[in-house]
PDB file of N, CA and C in Angstrom:
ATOM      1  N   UNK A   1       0.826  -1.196   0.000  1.00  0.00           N
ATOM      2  CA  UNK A   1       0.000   0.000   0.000  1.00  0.00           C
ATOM      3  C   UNK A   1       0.867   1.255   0.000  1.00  0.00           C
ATOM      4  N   UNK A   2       2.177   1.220   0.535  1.00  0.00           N
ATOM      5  CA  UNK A   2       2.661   2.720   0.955  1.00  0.00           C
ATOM      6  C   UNK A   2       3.382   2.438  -0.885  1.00  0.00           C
ATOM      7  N   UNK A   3       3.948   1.736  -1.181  1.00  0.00           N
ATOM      8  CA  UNK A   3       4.063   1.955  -2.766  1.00  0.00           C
ATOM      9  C   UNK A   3       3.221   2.669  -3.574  1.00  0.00           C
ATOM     10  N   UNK A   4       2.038   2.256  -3.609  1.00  0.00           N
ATOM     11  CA  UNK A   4       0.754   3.052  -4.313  1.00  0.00           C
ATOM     12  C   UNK A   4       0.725   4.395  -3.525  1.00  0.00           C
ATOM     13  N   UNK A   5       1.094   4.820  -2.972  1.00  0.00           N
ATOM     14  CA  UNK A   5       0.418   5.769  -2.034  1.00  0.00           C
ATOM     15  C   UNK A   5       2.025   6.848  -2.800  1.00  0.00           C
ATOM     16  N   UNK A   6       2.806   6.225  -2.987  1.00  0.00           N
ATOM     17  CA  UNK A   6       4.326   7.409  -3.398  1.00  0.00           C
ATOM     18  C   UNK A   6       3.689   7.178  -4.676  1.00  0.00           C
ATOM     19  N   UNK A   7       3.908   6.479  -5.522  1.00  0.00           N
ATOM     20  CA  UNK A   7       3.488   6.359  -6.852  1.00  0.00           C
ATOM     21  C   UNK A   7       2.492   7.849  -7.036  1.00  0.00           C
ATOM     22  N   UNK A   8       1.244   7.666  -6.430  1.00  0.00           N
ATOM     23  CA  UNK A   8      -0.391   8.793  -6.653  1.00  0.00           C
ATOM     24  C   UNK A   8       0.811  10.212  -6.124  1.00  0.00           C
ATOM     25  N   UNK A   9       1.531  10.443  -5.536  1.00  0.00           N
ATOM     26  CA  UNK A   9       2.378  10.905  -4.448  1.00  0.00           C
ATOM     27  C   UNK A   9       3.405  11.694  -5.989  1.00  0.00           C
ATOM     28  N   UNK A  10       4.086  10.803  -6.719  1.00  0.00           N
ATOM     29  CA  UNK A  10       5.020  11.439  -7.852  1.00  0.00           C
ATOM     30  C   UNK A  10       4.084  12.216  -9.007  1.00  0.00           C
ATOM     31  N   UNK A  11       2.986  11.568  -8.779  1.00  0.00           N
ATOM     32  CA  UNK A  11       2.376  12.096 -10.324  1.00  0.00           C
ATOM     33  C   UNK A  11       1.493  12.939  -9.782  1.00  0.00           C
ATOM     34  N   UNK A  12       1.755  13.792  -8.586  1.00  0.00           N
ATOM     35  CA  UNK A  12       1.087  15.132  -8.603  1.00  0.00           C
ATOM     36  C   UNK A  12       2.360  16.126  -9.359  1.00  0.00           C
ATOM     37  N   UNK A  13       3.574  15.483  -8.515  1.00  0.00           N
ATOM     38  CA  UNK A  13       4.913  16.484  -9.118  1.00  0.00           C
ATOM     39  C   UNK A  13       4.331  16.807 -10.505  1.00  0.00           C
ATOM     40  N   UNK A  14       5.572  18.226 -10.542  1.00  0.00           N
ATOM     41  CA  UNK A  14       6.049  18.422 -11.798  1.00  0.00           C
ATOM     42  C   UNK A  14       7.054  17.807 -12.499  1.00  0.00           C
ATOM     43  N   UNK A  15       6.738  16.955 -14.010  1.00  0.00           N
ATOM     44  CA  UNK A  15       7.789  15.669 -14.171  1.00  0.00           C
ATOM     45  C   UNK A  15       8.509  16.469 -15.567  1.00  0.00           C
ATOM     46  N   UNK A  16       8.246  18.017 -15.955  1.00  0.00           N
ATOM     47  CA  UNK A  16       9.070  18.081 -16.835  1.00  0.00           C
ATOM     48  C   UNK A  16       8.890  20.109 -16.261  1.00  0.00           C
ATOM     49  N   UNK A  17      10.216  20.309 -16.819  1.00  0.00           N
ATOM     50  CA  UNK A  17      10.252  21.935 -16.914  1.00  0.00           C
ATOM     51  C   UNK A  17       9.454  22.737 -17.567  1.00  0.00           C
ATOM     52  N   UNK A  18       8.725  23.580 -17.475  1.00  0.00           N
ATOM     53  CA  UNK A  18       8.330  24.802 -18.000  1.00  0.00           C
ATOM     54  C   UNK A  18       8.813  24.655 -19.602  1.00  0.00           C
ATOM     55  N   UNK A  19      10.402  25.008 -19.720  1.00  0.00           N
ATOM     56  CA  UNK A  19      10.745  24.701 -21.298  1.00  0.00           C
ATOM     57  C   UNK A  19      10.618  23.546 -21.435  1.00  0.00           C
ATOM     58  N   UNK A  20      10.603  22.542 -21.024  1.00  0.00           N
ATOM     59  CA  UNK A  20      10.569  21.345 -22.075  1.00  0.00           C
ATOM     60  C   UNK A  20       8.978  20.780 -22.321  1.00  0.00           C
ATOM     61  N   UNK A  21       8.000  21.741 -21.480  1.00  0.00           N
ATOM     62  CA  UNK A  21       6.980  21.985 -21.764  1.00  0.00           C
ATOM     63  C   UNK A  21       6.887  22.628 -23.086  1.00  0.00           C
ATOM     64  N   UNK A  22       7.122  23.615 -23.228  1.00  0.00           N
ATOM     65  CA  UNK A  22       6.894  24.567 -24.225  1.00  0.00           C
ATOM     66  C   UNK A  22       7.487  24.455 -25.626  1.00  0.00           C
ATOM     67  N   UNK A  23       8.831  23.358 -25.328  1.00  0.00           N
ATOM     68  CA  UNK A  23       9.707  22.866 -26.207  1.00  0.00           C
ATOM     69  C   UNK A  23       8.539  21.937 -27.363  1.00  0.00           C
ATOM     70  N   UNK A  24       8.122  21.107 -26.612  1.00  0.00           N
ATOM     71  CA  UNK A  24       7.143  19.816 -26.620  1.00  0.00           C
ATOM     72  C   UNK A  24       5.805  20.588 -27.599  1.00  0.00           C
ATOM     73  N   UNK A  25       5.050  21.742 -26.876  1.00  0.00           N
ATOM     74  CA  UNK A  25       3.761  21.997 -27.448  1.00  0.00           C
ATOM     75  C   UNK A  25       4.389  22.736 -28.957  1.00  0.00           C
ATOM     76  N   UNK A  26       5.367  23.224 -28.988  1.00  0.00           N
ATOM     77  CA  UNK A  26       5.959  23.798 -29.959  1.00  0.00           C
ATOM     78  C   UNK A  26       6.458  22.732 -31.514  1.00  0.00           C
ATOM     79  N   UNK A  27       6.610  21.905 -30.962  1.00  0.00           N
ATOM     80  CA  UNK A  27       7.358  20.204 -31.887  1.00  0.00           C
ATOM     81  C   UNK A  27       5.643  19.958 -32.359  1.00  0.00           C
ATOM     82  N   UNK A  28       4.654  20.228 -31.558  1.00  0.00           N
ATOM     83  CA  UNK A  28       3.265  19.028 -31.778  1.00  0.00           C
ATOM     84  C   UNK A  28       2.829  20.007 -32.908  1.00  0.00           C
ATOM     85  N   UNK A  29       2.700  21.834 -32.509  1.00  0.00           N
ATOM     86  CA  UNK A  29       1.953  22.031 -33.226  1.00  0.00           C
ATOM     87  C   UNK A  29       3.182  22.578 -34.822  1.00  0.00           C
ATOM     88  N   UNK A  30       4.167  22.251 -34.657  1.00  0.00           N
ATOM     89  CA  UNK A  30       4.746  22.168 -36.027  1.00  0.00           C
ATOM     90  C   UNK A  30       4.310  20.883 -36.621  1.00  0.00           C
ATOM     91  N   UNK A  31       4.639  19.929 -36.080  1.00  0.00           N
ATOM     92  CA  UNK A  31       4.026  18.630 -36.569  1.00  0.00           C
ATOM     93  C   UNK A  31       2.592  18.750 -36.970  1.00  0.00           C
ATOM     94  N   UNK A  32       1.764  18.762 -36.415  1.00  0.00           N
ATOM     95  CA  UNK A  32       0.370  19.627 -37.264  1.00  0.00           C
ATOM     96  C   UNK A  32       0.087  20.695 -38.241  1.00  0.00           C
ATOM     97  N   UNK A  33       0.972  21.938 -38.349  1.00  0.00           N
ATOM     98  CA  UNK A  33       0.750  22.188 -39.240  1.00  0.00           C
ATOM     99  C   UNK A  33       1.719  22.841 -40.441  1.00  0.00           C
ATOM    100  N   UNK A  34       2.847  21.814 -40.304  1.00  0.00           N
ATOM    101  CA  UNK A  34       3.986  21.786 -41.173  1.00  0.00           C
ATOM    102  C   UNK A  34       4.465  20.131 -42.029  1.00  0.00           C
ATOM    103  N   UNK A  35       4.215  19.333 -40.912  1.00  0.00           N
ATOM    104  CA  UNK A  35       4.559  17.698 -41.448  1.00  0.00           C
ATOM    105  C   UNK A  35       3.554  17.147 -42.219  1.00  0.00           C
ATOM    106  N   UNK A  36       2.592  17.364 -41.032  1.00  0.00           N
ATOM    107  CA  UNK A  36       1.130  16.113 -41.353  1.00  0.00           C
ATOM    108  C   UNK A  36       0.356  16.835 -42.609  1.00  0.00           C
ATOM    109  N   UNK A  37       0.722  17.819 -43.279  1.00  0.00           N
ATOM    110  CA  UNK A  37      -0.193  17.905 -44.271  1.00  0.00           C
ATOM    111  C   UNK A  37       0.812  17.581 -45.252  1.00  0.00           C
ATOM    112  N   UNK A  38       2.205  18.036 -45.275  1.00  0.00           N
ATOM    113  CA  UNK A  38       2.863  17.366 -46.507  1.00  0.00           C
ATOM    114  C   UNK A  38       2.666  16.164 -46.448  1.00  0.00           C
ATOM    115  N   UNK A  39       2.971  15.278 -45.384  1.00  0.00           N
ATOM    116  CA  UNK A  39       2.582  13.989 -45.898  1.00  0.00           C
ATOM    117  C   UNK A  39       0.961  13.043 -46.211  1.00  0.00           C
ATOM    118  N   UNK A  40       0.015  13.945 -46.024  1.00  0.00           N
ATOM    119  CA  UNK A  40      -1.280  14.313 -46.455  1.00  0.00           C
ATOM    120  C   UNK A  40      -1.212  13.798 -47.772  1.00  0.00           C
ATOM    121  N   UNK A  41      -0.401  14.917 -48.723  1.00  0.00           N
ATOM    122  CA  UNK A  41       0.099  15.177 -50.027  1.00  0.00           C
ATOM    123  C   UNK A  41      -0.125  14.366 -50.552  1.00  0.00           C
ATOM    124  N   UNK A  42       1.430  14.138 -49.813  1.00  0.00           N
ATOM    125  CA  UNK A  42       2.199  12.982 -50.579  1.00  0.00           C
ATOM    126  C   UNK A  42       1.309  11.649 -50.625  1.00  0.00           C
ATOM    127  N   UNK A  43       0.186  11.153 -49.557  1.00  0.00           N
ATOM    128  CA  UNK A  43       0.032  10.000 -49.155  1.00  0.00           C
ATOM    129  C   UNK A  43      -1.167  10.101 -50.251  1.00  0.00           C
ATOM    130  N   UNK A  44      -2.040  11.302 -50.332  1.00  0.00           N
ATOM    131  CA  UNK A  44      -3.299  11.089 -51.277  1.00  0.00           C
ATOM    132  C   UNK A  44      -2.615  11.597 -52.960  1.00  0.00           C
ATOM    133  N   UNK A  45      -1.489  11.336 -53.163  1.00  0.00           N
ATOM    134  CA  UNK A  45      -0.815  11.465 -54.707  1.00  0.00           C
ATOM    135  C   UNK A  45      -0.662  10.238 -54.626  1.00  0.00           C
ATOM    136  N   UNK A  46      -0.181   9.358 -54.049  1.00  0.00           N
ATOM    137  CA  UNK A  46      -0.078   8.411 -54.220  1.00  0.00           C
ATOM    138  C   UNK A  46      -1.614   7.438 -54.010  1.00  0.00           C
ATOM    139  N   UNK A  47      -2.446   7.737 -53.226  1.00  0.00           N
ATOM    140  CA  UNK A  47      -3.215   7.099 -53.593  1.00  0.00           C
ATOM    141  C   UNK A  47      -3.956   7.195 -54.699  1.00  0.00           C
ATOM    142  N   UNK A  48      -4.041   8.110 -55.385  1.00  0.00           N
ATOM    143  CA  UNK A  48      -4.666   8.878 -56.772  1.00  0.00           C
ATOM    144  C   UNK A  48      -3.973   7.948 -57.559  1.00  0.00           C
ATOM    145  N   UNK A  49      -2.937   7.575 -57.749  1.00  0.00           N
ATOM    146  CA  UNK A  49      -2.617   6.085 -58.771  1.00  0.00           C
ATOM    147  C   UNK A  49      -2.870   5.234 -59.048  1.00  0.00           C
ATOM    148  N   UNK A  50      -3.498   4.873 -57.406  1.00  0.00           N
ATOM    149  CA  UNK A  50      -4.396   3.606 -57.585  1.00  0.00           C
ATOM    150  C   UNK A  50      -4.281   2.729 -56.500  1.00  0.00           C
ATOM    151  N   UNK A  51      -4.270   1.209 -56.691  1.00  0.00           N
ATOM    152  CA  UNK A  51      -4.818   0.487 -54.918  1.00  0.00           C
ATOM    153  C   UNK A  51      -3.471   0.908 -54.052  1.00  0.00           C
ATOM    154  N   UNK A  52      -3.959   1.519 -52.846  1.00  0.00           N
ATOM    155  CA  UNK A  52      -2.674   1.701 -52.070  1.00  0.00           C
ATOM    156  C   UNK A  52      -1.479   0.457 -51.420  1.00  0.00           C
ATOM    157  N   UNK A  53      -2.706  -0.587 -51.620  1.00  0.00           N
ATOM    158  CA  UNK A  53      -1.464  -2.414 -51.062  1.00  0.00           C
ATOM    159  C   UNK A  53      -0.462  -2.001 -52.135  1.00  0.00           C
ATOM    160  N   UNK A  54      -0.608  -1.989 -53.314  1.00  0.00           N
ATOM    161  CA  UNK A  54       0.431  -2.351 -53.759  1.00  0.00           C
ATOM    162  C   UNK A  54       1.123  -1.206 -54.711  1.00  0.00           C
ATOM    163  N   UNK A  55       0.900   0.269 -53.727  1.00  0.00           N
ATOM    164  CA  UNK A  55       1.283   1.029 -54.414  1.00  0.00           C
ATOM    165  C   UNK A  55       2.791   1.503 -54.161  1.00  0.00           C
ATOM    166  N   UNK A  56       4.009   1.103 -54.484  1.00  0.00           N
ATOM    167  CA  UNK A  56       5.299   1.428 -53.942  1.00  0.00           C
ATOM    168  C   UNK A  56       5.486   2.747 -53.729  1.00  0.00           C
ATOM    169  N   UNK A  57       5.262   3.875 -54.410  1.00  0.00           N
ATOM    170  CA  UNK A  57       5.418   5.395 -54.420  1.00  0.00           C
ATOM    171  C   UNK A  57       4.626   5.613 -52.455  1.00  0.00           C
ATOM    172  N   UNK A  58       4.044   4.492 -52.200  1.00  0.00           N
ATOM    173  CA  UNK A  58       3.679   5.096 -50.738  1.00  0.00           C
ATOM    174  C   UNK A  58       4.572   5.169 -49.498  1.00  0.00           C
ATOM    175  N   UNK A  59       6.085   4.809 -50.300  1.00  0.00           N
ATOM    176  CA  UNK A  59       6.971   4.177 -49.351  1.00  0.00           C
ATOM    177  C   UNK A  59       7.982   5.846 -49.266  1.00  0.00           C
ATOM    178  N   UNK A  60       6.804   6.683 -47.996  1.00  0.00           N
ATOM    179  CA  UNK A  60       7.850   8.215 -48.440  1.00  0.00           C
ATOM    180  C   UNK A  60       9.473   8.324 -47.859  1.00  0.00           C
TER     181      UNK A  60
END
């Protein structure tokens, strides 16, 4: 029981800094709206060719 009890006990802490907070929300929302639509793109050009199983061009 006193295990569970430190465990509920760590995960009130704070487990990352301020910056590596900000580092983090900064990476997600580039990844949203810099990555994930190029590869959007790329993924529906290639499906526009035709069946995606056996479409090699999907291999970005």
């Amino acid at each position: 029981m006193d295990c569970c009890i430190h465990v509920l006990g760590l995960m009130k802490s704070n487990l990352i800094t301020r910056t590596g907070h900000d580092l983090l929300v900064a990476e997600l929302k580039r990844l949203w709206h810099e990555e994930r639509p190029e590869i959007t793109k790329k993924v529906n050009w290639a499906a526009s060719l035709g069946d995606r199983s056996e479409n090699a061009d999907l291999i970005l």
